[in-house]
Protein backbone atom coordinates (compact mmCIF):
# COMPACT_ATOMS: atom_id res chain seq x y z
CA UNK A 1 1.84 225.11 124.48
CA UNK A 2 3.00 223.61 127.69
CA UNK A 3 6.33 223.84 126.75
CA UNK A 4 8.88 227.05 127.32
CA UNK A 5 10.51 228.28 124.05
CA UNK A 6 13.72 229.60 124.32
CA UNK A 7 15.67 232.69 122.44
CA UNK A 8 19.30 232.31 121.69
CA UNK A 9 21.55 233.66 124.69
CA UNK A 10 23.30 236.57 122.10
CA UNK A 11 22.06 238.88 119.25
CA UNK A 12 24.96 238.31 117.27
CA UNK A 13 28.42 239.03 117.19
CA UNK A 14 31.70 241.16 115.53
CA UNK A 15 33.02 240.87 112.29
CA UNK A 16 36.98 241.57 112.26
CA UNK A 17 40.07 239.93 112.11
CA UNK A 18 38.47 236.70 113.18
CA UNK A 19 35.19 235.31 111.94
CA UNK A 20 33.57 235.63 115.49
CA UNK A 21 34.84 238.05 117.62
CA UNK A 22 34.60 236.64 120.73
CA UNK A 23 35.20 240.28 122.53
CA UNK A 24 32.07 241.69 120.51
CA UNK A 25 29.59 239.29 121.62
CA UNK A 26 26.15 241.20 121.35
CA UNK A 27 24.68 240.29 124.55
CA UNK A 28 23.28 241.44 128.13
CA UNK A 29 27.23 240.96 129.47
CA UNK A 30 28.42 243.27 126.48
CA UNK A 31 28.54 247.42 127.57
CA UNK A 32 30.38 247.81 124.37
CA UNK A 33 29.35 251.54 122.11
CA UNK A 34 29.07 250.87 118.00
CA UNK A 35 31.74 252.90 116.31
CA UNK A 36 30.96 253.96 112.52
CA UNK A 37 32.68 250.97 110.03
CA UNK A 38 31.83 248.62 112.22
CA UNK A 39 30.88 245.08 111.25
CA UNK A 40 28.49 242.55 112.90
CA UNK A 41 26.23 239.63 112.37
CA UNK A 42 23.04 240.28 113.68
CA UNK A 43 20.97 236.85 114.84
CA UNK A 44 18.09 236.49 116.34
CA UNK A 45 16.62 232.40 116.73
CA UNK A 46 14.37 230.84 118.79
CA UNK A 47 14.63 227.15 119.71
CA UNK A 48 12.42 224.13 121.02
CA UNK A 49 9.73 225.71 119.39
CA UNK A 50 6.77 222.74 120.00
CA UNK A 51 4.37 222.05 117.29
CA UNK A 52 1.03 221.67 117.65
CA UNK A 53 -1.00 219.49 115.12
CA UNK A 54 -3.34 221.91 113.74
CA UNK A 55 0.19 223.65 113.05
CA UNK A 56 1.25 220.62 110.71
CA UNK A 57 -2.31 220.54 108.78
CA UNK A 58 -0.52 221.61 105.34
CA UNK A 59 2.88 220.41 105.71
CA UNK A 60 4.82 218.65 103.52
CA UNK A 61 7.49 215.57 103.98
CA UNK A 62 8.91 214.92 107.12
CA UNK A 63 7.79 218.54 108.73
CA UNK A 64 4.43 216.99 109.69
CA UNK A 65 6.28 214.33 111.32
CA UNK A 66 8.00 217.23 113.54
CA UNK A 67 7.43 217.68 117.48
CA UNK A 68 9.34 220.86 117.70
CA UNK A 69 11.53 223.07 115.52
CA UNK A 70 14.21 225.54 115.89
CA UNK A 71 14.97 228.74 113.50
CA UNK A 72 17.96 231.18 112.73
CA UNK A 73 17.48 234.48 110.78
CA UNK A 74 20.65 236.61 111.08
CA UNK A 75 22.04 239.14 108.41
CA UNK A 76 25.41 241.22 108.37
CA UNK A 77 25.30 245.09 109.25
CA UNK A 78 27.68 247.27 108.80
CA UNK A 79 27.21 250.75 111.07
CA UNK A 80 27.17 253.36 109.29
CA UNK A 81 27.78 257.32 110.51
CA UNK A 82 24.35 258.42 108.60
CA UNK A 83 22.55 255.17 108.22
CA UNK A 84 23.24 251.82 109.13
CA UNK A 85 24.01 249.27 106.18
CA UNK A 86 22.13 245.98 105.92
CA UNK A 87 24.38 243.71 103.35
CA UNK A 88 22.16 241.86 102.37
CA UNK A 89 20.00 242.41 99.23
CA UNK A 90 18.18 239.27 98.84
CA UNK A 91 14.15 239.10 99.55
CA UNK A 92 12.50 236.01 99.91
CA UNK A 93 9.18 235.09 99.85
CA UNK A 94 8.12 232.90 102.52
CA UNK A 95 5.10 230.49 102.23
């Protein structure tokens, strides 16, 4: 790989009034402390990821025909005083 890949800037963000808290940003700027009942998306991505062609041996469609790609998992937590709360209850199986 002669090319840098790069992480998203934030880790996610506050749930509230507004769909994206702006003032919750979860990020190196941020010195905010997680109160219980608390609500945020958690993301974590990478992008400009470059493929190699020995990565694209088994794909399928237009993924072989793919340079580079970029992907997003993020989930909603809710902190919890005991535990914290993933909202999600969903498993996938990747291939």
């Amino acid at each position: 790989m002669n090319k840098d890949v790069s992480c998203l800037q934030t880790l996610g963000f506050g749930l509230g009034l507004d769909f994206h808290e702006a003032t919750l940003l979860l990020n190196s700027k941020n010195d905010l402390s997680f109160s219980p009942n608390m609500v945020f998306n958690l993301a974590i991505g990478l992008h400009d990821v470059p493929l190699e062609p020995n990565d694209k041996l088994d794909a399928m469609g237009s993924v072989s025909k793919l340079a580079e790609y970029s992907m997003l998992v993020a989930d909603t937590v809710i902190i919890r005083v005991c535990t914290d709360l993933c909202v999600s209850k969903l498993l996938i199986n990747w291939r």
